[in-house]
Protein backbone atom coordinates (compact mmCIF):
# COMPACT_ATOMS: atom_id res chain seq x y z
CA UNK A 1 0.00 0.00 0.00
CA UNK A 2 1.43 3.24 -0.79
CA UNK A 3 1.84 6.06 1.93
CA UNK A 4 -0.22 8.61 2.41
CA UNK A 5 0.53 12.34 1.22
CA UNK A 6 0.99 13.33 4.91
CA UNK A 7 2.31 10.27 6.55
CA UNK A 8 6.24 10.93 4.94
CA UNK A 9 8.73 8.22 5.55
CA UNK A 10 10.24 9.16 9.04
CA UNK A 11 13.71 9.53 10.24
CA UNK A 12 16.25 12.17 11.42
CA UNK A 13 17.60 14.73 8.53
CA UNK A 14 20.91 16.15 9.99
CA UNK A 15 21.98 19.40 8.56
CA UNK A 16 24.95 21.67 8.56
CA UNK A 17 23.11 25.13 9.53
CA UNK A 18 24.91 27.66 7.49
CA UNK A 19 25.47 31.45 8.70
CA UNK A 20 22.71 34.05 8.67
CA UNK A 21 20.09 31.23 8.99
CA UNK A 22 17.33 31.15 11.46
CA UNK A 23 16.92 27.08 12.56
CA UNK A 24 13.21 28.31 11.16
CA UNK A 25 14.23 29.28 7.90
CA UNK A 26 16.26 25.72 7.95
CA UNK A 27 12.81 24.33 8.68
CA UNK A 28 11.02 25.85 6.08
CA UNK A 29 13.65 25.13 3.45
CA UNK A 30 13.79 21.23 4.25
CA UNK A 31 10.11 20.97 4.68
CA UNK A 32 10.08 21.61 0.41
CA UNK A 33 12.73 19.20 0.43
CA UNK A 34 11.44 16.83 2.46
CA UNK A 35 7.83 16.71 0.63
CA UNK A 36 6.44 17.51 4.17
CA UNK A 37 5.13 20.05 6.43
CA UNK A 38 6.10 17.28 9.29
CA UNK A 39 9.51 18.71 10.06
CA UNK A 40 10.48 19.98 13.51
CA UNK A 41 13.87 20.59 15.03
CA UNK A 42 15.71 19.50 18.37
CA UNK A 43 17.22 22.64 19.68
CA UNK A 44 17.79 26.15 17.90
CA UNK A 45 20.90 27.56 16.72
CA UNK A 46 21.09 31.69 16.67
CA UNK A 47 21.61 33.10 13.32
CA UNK A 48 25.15 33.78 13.73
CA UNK A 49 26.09 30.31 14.56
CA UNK A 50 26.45 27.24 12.02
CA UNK A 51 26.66 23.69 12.61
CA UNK A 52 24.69 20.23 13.26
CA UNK A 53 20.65 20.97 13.34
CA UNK A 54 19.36 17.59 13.86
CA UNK A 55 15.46 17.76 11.80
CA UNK A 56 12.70 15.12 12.68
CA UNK A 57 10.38 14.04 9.55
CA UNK A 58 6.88 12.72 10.46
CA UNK A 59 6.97 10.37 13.06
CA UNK A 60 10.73 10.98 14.03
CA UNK A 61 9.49 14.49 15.32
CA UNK A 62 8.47 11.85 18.48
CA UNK A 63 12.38 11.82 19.09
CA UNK A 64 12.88 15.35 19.48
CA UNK A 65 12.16 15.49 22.60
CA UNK A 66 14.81 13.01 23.82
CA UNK A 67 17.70 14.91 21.64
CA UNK A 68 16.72 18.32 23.21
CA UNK A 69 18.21 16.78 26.08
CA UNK A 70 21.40 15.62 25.13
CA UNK A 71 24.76 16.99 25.92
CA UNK A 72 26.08 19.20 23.19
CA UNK A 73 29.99 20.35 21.87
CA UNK A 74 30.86 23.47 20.21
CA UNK A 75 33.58 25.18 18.79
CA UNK A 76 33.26 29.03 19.50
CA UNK A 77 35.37 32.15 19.08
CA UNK A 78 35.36 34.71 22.47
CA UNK A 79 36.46 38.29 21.89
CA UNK A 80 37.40 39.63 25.08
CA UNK A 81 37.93 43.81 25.59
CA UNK A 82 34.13 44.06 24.46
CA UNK A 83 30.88 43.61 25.87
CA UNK A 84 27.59 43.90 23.41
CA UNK A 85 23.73 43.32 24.43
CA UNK A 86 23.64 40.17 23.04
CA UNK A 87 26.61 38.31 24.06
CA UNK A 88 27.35 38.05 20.67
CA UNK A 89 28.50 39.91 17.89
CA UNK A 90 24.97 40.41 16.43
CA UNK A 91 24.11 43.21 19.68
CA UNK A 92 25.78 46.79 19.69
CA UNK A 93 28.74 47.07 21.82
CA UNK A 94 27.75 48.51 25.27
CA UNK A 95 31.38 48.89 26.67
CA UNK A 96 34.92 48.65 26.12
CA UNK A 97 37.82 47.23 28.03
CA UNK A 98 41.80 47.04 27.31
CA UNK A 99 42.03 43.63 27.25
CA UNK A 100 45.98 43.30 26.11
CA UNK A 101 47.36 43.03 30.26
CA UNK A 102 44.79 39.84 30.58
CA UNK A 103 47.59 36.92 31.38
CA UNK A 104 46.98 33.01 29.78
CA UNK A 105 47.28 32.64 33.37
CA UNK A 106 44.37 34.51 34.63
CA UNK A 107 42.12 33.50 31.68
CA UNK A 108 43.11 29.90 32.38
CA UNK A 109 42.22 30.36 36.13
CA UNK A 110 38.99 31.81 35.36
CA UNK A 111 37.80 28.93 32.41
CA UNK A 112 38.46 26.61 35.54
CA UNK A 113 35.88 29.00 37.50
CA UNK A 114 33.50 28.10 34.26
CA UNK A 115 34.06 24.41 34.20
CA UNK A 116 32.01 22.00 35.69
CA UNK A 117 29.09 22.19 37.52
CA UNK A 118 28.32 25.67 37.63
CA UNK A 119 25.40 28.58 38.43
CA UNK A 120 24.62 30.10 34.69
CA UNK A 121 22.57 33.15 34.26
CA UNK A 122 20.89 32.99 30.57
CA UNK A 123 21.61 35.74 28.02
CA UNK A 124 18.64 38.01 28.50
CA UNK A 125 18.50 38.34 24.44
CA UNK A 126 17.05 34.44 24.73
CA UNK A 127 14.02 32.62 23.97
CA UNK A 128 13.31 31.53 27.14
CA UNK A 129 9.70 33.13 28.64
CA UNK A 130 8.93 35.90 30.88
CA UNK A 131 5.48 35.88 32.28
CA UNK A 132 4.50 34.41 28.99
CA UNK A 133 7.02 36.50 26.63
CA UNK A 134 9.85 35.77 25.34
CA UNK A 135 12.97 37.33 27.39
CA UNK A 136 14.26 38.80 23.54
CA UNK A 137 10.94 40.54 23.00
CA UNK A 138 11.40 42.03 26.35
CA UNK A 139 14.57 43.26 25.75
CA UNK A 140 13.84 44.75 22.10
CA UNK A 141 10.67 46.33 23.71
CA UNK A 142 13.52 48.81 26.01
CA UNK A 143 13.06 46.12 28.96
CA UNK A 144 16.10 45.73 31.08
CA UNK A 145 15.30 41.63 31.65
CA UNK A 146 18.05 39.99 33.96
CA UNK A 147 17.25 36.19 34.17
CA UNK A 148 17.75 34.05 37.31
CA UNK A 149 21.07 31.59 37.58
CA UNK A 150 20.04 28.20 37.06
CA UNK A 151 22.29 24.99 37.38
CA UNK A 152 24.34 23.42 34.02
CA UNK A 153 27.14 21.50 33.59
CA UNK A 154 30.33 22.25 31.25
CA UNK A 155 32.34 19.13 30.99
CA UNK A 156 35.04 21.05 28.84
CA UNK A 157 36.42 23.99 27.98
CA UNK A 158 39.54 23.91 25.81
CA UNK A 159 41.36 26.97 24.70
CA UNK A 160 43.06 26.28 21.02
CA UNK A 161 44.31 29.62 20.36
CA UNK A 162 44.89 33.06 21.25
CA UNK A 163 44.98 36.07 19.58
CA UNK A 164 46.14 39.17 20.84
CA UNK A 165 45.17 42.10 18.70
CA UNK A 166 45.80 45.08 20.51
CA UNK A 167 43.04 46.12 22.79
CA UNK A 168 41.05 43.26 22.35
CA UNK A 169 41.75 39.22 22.18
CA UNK A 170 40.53 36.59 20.10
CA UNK A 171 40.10 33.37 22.03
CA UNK A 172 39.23 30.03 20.18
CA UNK A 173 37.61 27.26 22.15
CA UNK A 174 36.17 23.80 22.04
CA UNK A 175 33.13 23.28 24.72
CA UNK A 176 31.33 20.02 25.74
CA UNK A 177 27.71 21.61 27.52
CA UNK A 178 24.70 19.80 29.08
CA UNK A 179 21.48 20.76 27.71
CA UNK A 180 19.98 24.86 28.17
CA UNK A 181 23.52 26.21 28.52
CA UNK A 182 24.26 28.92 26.70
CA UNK A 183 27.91 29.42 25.00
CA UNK A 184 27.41 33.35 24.79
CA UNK A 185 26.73 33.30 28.27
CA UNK A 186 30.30 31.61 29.06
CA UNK A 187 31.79 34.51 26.96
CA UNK A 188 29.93 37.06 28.73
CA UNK A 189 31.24 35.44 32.10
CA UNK A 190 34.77 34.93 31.05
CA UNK A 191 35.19 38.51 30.13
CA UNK A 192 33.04 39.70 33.11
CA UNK A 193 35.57 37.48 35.44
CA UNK A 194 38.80 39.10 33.94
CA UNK A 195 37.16 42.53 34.18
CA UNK A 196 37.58 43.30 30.47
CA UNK A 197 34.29 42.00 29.40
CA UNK A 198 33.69 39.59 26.67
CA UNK A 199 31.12 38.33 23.99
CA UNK A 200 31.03 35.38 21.31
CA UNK A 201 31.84 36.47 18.04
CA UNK A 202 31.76 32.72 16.50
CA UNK A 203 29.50 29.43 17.38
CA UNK A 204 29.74 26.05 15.33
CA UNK A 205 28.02 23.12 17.05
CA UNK A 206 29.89 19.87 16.60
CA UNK A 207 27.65 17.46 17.99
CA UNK A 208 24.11 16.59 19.26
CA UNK A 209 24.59 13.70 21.82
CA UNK A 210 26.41 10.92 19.81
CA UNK A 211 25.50 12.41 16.10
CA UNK A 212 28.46 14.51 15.03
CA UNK A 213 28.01 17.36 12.27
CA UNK A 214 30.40 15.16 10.44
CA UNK A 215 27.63 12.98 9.09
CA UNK A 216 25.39 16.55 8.43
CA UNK A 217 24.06 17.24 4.52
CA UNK A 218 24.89 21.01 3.89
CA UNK A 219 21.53 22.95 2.33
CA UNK A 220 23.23 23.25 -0.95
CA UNK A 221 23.89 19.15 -0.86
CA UNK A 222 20.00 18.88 0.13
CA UNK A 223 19.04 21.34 -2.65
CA UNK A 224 21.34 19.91 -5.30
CA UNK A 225 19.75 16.52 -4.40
CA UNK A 226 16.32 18.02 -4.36
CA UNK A 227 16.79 19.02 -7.82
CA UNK A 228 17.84 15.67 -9.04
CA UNK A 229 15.00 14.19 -7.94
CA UNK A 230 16.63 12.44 -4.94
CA UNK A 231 14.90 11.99 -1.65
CA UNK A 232 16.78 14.01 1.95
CA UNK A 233 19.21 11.42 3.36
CA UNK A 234 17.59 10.50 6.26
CA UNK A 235 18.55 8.42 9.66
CA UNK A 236 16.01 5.93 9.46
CA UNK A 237 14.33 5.32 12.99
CA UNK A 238 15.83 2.63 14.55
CA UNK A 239 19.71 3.69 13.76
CA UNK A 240 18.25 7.49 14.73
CA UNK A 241 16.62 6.11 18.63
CA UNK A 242 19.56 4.28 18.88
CA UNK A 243 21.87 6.62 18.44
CA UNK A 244 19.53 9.26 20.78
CA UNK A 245 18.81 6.77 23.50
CA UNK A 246 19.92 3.39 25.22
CA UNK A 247 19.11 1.02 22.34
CA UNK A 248 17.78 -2.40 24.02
CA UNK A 249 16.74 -5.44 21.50
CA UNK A 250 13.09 -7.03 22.51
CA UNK A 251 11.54 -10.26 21.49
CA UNK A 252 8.74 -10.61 19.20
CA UNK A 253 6.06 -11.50 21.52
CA UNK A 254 7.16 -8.51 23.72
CA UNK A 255 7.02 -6.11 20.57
CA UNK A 256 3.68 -7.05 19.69
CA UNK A 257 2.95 -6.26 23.30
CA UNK A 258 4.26 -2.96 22.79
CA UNK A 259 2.61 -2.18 20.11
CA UNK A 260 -0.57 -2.38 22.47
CA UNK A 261 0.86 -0.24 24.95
CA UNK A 262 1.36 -3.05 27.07
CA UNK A 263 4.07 -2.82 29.86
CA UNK A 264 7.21 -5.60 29.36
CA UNK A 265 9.53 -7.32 31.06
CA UNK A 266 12.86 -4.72 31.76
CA UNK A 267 16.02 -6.32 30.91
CA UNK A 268 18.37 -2.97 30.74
CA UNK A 269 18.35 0.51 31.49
CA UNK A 270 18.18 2.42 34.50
CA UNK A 271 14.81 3.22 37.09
CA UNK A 272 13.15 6.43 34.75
CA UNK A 273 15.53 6.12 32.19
CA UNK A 274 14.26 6.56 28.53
CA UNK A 275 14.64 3.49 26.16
CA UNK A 276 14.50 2.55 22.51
CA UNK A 277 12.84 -0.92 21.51
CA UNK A 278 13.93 -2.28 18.37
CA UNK A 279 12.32 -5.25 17.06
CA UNK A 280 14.95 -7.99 15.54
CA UNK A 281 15.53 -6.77 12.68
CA UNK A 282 16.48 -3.32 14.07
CA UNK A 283 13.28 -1.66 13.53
CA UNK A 284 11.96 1.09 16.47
CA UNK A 285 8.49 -0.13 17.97
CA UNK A 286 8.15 2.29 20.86
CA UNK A 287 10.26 4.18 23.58
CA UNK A 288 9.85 2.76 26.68
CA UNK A 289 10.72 4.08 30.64
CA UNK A 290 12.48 1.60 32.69
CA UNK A 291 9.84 1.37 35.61
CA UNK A 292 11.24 -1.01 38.04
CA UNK A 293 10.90 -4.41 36.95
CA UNK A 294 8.79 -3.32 33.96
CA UNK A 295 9.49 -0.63 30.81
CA UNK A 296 6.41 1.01 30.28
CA UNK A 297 5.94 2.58 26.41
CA UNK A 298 5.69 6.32 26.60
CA UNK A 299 5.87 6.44 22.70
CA UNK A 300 4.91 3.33 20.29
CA UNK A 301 5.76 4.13 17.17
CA UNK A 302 4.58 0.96 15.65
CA UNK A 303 1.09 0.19 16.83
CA UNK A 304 -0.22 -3.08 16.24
CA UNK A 305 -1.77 -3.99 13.05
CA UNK A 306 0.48 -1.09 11.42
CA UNK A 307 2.16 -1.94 8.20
């Protein structure tokens, strides 16, 4: 039986955001591609930055969820000497600093300050919600919007180079981030911490979890493809959960259980953890939570008596 119009064959499409691009207008563009208007995304990326954007197509939008929360890495570019009200070079600058007397010894002391579990306060130009607006709004509206602290972890932070270029320096760094922290905000606090102040001035995300941008399709590959007639490359389900989740094998008789909603027998994962079912042959049938003895399915994604 052929599929329907608006059930699209589901799966992850991972792209390689280029500069100047909303994750939106990435979106849009792959929806054309994809034949769809069932695309969402796991996690935005600010205009200025580039990098993976990991896309769910019809069904694998269920995912999205579960790669929201993944760890993430980065390679970003810190300008010390300025400050802007962004965090980033998209904002004016709002002061100045000579930067040039700032030791690898001081900046080194204070990266350790900004490494590991630490107290973050969000960029106030962010999307996260005020009283039911978004903080960015606020601030474009003439609101001065100062967000509270809240707790994320930063497993690395790697200085590769430094520039010194006059009054101001040019730090490149790799960063390994849990979920909801915000790179910008690191430069802010690095330059706030060496009294200089500081701002990003370039952000390329390197990986989503255990999907590296290596294995991204750039939108000019996705176009060019498009244009052949080719369909968008796409991480079929059960390699995508798999690679997004603990992946745990289940018997027949237990994925037909599944695919009734029906609790099973646990044989991995830990109590509340999130797990992907896959059938014998590889194939997703649901995303289950390891419930003591049991994994209850939170998600089936093959119900029973689906083709």
């Amino acid at each position: 039986m052929a599929r329907a119009q608006d059930e699209p064959v589901p799966g992850l499409l991972l792209v390689d955001k280029p500069q100047g691009w909303t994750s939106h207008d990435v979106v849009a563009r792959c929806r054309r591609f994809a034949g769809t208007r069932k695309v969402g995304h796991a996690g935005t990326l600010d205009p200025m930055a580039t990098g993976l954007l990991v896309l769910g197509i019809g069904r694998a939008t269920k995912l999205l969820t579960y790669i929201t929360g993944h760890d993430k890495a980065y390679e970003a570019t810190i300008r010390l000497g300025q400050s802007t009200v962004t965090d980033d070079a998209e904002g004016e600058v709002t002061a100045a600093s000579d930067a040039s007397g700032a030791t690898d010894e001081a900046i080194a002391a204070a990266i350790e300050d900004l490494t590991g579990d630490i107290l973050q306060r969000p960029s106030a130009v962010s999307a996260i919600k005020v009283d039911g607006k978004r903080s960015y709004a606020r601030v474009r509206g003439g609101e001065d919007v100062e967000l509270p602290a809240r707790p994320v972890t930063v497993s690395r932070f790697d200085v590769l180079a430094v520039r010194r270029l006059g009054e101001v320096m040019d730090i490149d760094v790799e960063v390994e981030v849990s979920s909801g922290t915000y790179v910008r905000a690191l430069a802010r606090d690095l330059g706030a911490a060496l009294g200089v102040g500081g701002h990003l001035t370039a952000l390329r995300r390197t990986r989503v979890g255990r999907i590296p941008v290596d294995e991204a399709a750039t939108l000019d590959d996705l176009a060019a493809r498009h244009e052949a007639g080719e369909p968008v490359p796409l991480l079929p389900l059960g390699p995508a959960a798999a690679a997004t989740l603990t992946p745990v094998s289940v018997p027949d008789a237990d994925a037909r259980a599944l695919g009734y909603g029906q609790w099973v027998a646990a044989t991995a994962g830990a109590e509340g953890e999130h797990l992907a079912l896959l059938d014998a042959a590889g194939e997703l049938v649901a995303i289950g939570e390891r419930r003591g003895t049991k994994v209850k399915p939170v998600v089936v994604m093959r119900p029973a008596g689906a083709q």
